[in-house]
Protein backbone atom coordinates (compact mmCIF):
# COMPACT_ATOMS: atom_id res chain seq x y z
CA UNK A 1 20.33 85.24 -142.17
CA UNK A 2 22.04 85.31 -145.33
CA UNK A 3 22.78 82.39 -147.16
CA UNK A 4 25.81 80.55 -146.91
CA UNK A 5 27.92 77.94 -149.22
CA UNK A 6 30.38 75.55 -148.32
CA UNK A 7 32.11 74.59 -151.52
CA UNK A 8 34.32 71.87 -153.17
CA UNK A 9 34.62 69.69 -149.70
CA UNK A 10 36.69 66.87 -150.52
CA UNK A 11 34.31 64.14 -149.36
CA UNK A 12 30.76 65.19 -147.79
CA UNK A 13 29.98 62.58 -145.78
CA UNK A 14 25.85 62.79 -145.89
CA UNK A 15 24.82 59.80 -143.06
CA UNK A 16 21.67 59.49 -145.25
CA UNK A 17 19.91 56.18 -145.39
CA UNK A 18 21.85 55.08 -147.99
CA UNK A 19 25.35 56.14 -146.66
CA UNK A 20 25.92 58.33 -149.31
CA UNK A 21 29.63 59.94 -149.53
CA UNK A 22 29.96 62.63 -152.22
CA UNK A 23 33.28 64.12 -153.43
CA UNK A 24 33.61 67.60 -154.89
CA UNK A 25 30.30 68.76 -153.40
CA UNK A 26 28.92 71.14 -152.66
CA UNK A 27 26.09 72.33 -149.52
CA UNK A 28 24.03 75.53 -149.50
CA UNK A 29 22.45 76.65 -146.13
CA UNK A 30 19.33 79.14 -145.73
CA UNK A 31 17.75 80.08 -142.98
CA UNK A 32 19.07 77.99 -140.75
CA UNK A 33 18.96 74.55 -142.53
CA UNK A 34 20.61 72.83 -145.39
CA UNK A 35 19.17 74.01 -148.77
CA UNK A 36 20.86 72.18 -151.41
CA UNK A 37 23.38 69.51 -151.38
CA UNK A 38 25.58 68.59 -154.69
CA UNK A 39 27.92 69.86 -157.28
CA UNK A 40 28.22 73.53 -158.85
CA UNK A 41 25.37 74.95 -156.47
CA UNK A 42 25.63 78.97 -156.41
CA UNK A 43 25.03 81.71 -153.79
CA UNK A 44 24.64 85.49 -153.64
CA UNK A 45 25.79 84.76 -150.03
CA UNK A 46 29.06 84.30 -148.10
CA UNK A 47 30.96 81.39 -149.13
CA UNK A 48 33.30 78.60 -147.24
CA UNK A 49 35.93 77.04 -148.89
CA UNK A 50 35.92 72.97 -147.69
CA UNK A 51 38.79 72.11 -150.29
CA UNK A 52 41.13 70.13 -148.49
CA UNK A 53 38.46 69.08 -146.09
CA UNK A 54 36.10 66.08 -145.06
CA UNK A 55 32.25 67.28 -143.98
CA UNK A 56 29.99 65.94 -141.80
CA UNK A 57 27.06 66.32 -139.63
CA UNK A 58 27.60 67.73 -136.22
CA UNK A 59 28.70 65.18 -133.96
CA UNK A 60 26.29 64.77 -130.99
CA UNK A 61 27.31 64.02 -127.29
CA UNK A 62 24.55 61.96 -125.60
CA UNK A 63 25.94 62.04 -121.93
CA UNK A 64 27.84 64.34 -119.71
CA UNK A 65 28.46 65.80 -116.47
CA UNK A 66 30.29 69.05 -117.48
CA UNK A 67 30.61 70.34 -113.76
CA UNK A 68 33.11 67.71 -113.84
CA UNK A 69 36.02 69.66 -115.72
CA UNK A 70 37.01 71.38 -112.86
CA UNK A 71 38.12 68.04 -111.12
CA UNK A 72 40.04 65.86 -113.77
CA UNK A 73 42.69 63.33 -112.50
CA UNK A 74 42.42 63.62 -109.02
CA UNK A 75 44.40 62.07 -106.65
CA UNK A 76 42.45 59.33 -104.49
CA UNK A 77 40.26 59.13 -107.88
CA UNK A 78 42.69 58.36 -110.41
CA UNK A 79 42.80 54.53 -109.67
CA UNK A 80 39.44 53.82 -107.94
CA UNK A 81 35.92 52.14 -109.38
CA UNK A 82 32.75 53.93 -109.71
CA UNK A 83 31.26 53.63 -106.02
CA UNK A 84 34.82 54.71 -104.52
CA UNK A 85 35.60 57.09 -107.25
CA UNK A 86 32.48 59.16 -106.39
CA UNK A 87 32.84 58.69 -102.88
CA UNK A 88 36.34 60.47 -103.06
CA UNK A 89 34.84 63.13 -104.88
CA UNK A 90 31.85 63.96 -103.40
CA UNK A 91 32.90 66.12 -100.76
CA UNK A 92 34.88 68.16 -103.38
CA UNK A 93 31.91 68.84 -105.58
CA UNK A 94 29.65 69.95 -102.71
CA UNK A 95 31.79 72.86 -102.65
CA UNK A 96 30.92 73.82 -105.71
CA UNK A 97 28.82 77.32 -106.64
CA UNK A 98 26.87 78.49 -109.44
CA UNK A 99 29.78 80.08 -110.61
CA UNK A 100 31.76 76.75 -110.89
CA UNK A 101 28.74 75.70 -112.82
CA UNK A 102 28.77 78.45 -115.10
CA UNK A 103 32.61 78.14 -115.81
CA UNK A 104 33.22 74.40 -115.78
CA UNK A 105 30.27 74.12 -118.70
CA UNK A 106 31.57 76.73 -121.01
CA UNK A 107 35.32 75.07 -120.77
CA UNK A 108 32.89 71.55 -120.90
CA UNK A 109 31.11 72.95 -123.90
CA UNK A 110 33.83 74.94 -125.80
CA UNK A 111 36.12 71.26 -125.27
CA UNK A 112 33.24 69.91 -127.33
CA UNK A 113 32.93 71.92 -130.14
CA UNK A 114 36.44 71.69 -130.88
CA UNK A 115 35.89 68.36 -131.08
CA UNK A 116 33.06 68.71 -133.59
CA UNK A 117 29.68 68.32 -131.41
CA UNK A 118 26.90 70.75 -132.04
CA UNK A 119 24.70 69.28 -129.62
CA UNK A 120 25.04 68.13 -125.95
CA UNK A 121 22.98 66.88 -123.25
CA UNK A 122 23.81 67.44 -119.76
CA UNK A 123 23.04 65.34 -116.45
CA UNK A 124 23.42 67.58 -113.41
CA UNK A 125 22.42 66.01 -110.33
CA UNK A 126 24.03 67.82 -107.69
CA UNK A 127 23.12 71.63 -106.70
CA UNK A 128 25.03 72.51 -103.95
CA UNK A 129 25.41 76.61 -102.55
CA UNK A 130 22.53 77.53 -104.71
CA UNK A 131 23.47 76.19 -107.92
CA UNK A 132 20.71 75.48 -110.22
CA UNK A 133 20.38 74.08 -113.96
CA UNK A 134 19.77 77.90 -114.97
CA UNK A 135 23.97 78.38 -114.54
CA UNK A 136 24.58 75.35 -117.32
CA UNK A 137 22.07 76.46 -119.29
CA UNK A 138 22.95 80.15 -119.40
CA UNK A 139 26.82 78.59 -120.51
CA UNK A 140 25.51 76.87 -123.86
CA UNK A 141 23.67 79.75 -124.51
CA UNK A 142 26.40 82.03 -124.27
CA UNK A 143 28.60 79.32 -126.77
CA UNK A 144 26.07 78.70 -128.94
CA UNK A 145 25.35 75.17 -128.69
CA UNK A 146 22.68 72.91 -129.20
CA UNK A 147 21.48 72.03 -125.37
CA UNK A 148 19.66 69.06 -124.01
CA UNK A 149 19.33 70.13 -120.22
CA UNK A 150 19.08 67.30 -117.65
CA UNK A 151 17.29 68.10 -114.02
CA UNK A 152 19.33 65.77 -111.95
CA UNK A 153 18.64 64.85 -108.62
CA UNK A 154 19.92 62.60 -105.95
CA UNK A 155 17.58 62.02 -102.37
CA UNK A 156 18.97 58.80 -100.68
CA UNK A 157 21.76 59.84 -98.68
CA UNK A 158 24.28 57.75 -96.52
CA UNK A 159 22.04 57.81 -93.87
CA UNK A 160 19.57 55.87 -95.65
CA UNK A 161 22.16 53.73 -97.62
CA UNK A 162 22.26 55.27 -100.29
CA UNK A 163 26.08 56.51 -101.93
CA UNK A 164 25.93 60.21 -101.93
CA UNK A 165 26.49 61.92 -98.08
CA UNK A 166 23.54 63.71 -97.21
CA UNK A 167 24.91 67.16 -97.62
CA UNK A 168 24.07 66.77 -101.82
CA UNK A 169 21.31 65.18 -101.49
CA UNK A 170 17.75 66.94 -101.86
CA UNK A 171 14.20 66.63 -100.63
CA UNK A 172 11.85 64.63 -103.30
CA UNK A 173 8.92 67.08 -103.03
CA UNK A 174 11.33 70.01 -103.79
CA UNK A 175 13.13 68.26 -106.00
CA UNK A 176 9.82 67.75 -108.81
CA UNK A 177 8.92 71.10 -108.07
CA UNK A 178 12.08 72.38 -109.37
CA UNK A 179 11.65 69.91 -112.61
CA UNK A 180 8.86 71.50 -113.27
CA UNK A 181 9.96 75.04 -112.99
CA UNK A 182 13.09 74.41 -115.36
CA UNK A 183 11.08 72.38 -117.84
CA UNK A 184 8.18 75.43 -118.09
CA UNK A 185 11.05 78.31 -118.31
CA UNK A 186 13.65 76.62 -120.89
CA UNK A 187 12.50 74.03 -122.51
CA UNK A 188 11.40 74.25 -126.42
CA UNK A 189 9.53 71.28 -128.29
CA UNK A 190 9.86 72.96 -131.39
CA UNK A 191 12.14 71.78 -134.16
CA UNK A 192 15.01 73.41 -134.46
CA UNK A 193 15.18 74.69 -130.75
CA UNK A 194 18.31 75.11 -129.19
CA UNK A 195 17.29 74.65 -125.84
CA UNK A 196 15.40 70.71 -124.47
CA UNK A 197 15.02 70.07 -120.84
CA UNK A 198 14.40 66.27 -119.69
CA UNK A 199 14.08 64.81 -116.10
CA UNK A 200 17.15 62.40 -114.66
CA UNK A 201 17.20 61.27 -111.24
CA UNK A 202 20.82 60.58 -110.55
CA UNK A 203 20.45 56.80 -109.95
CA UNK A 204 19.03 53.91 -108.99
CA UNK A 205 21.54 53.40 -105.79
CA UNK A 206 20.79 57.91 -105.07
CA UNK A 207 16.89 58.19 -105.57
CA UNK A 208 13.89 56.42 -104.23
CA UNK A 209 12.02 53.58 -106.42
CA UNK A 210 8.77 56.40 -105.44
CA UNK A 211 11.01 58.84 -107.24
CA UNK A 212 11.90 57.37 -110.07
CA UNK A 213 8.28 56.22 -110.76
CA UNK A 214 6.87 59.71 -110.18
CA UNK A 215 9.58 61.05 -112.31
CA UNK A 216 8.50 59.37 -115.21
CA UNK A 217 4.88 60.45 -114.78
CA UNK A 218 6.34 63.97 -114.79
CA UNK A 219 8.01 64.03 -117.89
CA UNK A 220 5.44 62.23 -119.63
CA UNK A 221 3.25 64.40 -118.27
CA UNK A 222 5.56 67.66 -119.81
CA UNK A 223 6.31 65.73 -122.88
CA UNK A 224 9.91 66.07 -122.04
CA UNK A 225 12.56 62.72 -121.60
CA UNK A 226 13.76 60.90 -119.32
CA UNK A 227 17.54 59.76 -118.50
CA UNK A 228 19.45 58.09 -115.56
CA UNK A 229 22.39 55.73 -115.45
CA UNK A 230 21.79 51.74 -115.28
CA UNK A 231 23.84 48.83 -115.54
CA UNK A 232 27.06 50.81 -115.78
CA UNK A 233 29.48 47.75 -113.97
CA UNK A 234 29.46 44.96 -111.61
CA UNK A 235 28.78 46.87 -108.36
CA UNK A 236 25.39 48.32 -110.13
CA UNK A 237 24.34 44.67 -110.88
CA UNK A 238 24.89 43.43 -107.15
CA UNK A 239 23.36 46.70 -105.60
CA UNK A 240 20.24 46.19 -107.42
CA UNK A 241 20.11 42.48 -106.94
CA UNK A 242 20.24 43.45 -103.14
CA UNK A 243 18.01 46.40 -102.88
CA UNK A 244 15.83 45.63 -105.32
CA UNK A 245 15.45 41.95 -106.15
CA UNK A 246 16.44 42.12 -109.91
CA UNK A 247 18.38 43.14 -112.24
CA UNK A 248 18.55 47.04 -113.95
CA UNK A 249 16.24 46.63 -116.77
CA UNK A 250 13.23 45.01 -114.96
CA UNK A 251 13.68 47.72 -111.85
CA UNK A 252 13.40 50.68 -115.26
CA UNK A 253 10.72 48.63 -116.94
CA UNK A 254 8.81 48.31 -113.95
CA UNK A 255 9.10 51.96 -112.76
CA UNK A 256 8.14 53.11 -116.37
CA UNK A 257 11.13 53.99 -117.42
CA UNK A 258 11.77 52.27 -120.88
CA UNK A 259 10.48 53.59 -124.18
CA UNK A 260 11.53 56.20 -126.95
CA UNK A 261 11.66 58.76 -124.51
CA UNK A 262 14.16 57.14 -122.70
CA UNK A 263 17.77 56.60 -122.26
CA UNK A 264 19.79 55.52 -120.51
CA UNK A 265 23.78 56.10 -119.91
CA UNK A 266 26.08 53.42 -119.73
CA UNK A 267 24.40 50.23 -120.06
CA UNK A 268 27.72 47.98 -119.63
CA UNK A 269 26.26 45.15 -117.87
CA UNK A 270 23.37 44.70 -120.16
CA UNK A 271 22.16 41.16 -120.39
CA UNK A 272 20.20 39.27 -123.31
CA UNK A 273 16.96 40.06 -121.72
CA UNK A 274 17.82 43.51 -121.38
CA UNK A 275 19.06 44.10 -124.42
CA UNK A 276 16.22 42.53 -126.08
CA UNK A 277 13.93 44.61 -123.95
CA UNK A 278 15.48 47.86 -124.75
CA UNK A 279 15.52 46.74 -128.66
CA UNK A 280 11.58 46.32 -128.01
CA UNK A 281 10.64 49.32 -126.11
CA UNK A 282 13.24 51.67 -128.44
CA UNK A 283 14.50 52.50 -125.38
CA UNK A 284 18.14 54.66 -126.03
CA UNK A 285 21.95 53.91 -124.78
CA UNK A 286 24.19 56.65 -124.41
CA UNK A 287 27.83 54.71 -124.99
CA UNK A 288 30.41 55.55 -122.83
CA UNK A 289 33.79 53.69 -123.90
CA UNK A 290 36.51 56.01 -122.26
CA UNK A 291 34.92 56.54 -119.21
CA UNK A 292 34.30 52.83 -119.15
CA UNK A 293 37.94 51.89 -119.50
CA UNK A 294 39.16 54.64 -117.07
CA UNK A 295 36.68 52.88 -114.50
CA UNK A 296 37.29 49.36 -115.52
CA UNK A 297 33.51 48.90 -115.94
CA UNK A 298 33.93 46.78 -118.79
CA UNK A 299 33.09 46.90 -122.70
CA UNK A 300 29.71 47.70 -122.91
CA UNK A 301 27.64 45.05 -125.91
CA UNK A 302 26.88 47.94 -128.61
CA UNK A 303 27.35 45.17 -131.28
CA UNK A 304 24.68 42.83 -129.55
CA UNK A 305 22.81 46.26 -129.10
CA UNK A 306 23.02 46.93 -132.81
CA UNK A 307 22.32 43.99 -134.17
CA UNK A 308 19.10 43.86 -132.06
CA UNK A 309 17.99 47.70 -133.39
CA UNK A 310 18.58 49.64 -129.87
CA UNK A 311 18.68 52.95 -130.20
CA UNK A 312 22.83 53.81 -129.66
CA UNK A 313 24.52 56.91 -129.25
CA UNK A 314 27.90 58.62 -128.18
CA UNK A 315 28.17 60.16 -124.77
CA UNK A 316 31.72 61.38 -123.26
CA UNK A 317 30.78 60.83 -119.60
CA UNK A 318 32.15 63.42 -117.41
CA UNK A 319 35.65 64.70 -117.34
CA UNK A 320 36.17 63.72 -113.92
CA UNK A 321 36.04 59.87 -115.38
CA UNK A 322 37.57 60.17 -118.90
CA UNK A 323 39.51 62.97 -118.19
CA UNK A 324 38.64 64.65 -121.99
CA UNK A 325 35.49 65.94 -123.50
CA UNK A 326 36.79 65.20 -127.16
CA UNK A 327 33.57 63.52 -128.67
CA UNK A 328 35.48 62.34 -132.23
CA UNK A 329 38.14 60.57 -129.78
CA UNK A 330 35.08 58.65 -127.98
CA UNK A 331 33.89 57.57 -131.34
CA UNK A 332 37.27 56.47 -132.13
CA UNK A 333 37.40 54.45 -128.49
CA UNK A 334 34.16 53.03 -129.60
CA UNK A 335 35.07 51.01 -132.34
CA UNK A 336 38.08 49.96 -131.27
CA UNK A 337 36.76 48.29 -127.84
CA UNK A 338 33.87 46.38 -130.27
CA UNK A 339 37.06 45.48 -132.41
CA UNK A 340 38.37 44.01 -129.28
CA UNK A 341 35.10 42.06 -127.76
CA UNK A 342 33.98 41.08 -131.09
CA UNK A 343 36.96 40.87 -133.83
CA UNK A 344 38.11 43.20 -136.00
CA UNK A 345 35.11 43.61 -138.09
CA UNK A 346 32.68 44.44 -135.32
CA UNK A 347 32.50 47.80 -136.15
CA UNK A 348 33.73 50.24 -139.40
CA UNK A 349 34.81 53.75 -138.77
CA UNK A 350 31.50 54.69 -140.79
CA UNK A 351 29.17 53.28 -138.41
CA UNK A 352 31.19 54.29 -135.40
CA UNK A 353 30.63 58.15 -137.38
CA UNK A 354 27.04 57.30 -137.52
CA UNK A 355 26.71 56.30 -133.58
CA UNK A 356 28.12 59.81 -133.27
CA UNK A 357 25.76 61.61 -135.33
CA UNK A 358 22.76 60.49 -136.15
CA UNK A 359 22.63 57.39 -133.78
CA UNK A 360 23.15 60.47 -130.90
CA UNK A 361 20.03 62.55 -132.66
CA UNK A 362 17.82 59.55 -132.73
CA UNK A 363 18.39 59.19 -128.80
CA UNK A 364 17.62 62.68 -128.33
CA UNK A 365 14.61 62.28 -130.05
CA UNK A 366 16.19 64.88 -133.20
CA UNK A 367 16.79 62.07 -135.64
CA UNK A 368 14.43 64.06 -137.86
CA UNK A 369 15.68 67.25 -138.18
CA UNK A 370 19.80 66.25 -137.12
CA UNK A 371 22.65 63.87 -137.73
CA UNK A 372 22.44 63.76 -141.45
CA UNK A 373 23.57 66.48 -144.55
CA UNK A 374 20.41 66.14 -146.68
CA UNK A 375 18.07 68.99 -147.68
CA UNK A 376 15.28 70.32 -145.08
CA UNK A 377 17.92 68.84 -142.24
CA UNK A 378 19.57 71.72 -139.58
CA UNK A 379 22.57 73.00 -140.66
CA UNK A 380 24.95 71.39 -137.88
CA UNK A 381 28.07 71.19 -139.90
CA UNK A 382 31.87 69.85 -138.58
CA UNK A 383 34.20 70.90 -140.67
CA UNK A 384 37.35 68.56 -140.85
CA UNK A 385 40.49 69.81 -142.19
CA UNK A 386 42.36 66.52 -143.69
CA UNK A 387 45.80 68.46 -144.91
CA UNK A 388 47.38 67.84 -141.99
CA UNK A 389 49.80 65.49 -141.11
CA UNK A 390 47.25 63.36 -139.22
CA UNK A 391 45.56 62.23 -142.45
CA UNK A 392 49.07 62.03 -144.34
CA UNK A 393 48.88 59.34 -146.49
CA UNK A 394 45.37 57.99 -146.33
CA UNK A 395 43.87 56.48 -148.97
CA UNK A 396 39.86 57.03 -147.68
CA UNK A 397 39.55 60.54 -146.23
CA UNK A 398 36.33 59.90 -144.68
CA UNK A 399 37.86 57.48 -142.36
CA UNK A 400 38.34 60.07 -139.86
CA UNK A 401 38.37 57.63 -137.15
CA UNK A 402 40.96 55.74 -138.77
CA UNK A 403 43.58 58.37 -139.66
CA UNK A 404 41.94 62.28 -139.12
CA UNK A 405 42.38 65.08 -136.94
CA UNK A 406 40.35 65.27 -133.95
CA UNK A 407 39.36 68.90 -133.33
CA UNK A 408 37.47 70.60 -136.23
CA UNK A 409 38.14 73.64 -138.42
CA UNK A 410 34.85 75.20 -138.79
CA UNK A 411 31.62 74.14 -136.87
CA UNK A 412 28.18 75.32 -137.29
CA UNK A 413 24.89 75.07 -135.38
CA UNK A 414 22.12 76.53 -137.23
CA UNK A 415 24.30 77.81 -139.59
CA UNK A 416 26.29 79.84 -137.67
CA UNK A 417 30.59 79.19 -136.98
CA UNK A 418 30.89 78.64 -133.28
CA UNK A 419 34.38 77.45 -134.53
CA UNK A 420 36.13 79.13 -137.53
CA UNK A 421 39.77 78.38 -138.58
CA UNK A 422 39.95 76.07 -135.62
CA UNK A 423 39.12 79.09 -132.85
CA UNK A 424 35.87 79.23 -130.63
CA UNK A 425 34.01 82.24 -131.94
CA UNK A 426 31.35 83.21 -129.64
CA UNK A 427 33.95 83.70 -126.88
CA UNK A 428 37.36 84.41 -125.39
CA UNK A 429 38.19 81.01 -124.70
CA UNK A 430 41.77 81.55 -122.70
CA UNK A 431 39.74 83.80 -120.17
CA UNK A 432 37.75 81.15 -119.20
CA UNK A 433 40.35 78.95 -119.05
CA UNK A 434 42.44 81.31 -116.66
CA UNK A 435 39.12 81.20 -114.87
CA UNK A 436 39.05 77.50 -114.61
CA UNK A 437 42.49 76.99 -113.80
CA UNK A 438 42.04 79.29 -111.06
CA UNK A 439 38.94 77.90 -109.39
CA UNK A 440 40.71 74.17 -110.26
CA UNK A 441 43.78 75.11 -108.09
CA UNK A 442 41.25 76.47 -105.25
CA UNK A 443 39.62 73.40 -105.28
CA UNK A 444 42.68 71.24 -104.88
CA UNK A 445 43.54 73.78 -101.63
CA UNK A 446 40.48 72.76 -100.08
CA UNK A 447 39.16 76.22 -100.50
């Protein structure tokens, strides 16, 4: 691959330990991976001009459910809590085919990148009419992204009081067999891969405690990581009181599932204990603020989370709950709600950028090799054009989440634009949106 220089960015905003911010720079990319980062650097290669523009690492999207995009705002869901949002949409989703899959994540994933995320993970838990992981994964190939697959699963059924009817959910034997087979054909522990597989049983109220527990052995077994949902409001708390006789962080600790190769989405109803736990085990939060609101879960404690060193990152939930896949915007929600719990300097628009980037590689276990613009790093690059009237008249164009645009110009994974002049380039984005719009409108037909 040739070498590549974006030149004379405005600010380059470098998430390096020391928070460096550097106008007028410069950053070569080789191979792959950032090369050289400062002023005057040169290049045989292709250049980008970045004048007029703020640069920063790739943003990173910790948690999603990109099936979901086919089903925002509807009816019966619009106004309802988690246990009867799901319940009203349920029965739509089990409907679904691989080819829903397939679409739903490229609009999911193209969404995304727009917004400036080079890497995603992905929690799919349901696989009805022969959908498997293979139809999500085949989608961020396609646009280029950075994937962290998720093998979902849900096996407690109505029947056995669990949330899900017992149409989506799956055998438990079947279901480790098929972790397995995705982990051995996709997933790639090398640096630099595009392509991670972990293991994510739906949650705890939709798999067994035997589940769960074996689970864990599995993926620590494969090396790969695990994720579910905990603690997300009120209802989670009393359903695990109930079933389980505790709270959400001693039912994961005690089914093994705390540690740096864990984390977990949501986390609203986190106590002291729990939080302290978490901070102690390294154990990772994927932040969901919009979702949260949309829900009325509550304001999840990332300052008390902070503070205490838990790993944090950025997820957007699925669409069916925040009704947009713009990762920027969630960063943006994300200080503002701490703003709210905790006054107005709970959290700066630089460490609500850093929660986004490198807080989200460091929960994906990439916090080596992603979320900052330093030499030896991958080159996942946002691009953010700060002409515009959005940015009209600020003083601090790094602020993006104060006064910025919120899709990119240019974005590059590995190097490479997925995004140039504000256009997905890997592929015809309005096709697949015809395509969506048309398996949307089936859906809402009951076909």
């Amino acid at each position: 691959m040739p070498e590549l220089l974006l030149r004379r960015a405005s600010v380059l905003v470098t998430m390096d330990d020391a928070g460096t911010d550097l106008a007028g720079a410069d950053l070569l990319i080789r191979d792959g991976a950032i090369a050289a980062v400062g002023q005057g650097l040169r290049t045989t290669g292709e250049v980008l001009d970045c004048a007029g523009c703020v640069v920063t690492p790739g943003l990173v999207n910790t948690h999603h459910h990109l099936y979901q995009s086919l089903t925002r705002a509807v009816p019966g869901a619009q106004d309802a809590a988690l246990f009867g949002w799901l319940t009203t949409l349920y029965p739509i989703w089990a409907r679904f085919t691989p080819e829903h899959m397939r679409v739903s994540a490229l609009t999911g994933l193209a969404e995304l990148a727009l917004s400036g995320c080079t890497l995603s993970s992905d929690h799919l838990y349901l696989y009805p009419n022969g959908a498997r992981l293979d139809d999500t994964i085949a989608a961020a190939a396609e646009i280029g992204l950075r994937f962290h697959a998720t093998r979902g699963a849900m096996s407690i059924g109505q029947s056995q009081g669990g949330l899900p009817p017992d149409t989506l959910v799956e055998d438990e034997a079947a279901i480790l067999k098929d972790c397995l087979r995705v982990i051995d054909a996709f997933h790639d522990p090398a640096p630099a891969s595009l392509i991670r597989v972990g293991v994510a049983p739906c949650s705890p109220f939709s798999v067994s405690r035997e589940l769960m527990r074996d689970a864990a052995l599995l993926a620590r077994d494969k090396g790969v990581m695990l994720h579910t949902h905990l603690a997300e409001n009120d209802e989670d708390i009393a359903y695990s009181l109930e079933k389980f006789g505790c709270r959400p962080g001693q039912y994961a600790e005690d089914l093994g599932w705390t540690g740096p190769d864990v984390w977990h989405a949501h986390c609203v109803k986190l106590d002291a204990g729990e939080i302290d736990l978490f901070s102690r085990s390294r154990t990772g939060v994927a932040h969901c603020p919009c979702s949260n609101c949309r829900l009325a879960s509550g304001i999840a404690p990332v300052r008390a989370m902070r503070d205490a060193g838990v790993p944090v990152g950025l997820g957007v939930d699925g669409s069916a709950s925040n009704d947009a896949g713009n990762l920027v915007a969630e960063a943006r929600m994300a200080m503002l709600l701490q703003r709210v719990a905790s006054g107005p300097n709970a959290m700066s628009p630089r460490e609500a950028l850093r929660l986004a980037t490198r807080g989200g590689a460091e929960v994906l276990g990439r916090g080596a090799e992603l979320g900052q613009l330093v030499p030896g790093y991958r080159a996942d690059i946002a691009v953010w054009d700060v002409s515009g009237v959005e940015a009209a008249g600020s003083w601090d164009p790094a602020a993006l989440l104060l006064a910025g645009p919120t899709r990119v110009r240019d974005l590059l994974v590995e190097g490479r634009r997925i995004v140039a002049e504000g256009r997905i380039t890997t592929l015809d984005l309005p096709v697949v949106l015809e395509h969506q719009r048309r398996l949307a409108d089936a859906l809402a037909r009951g076909e």
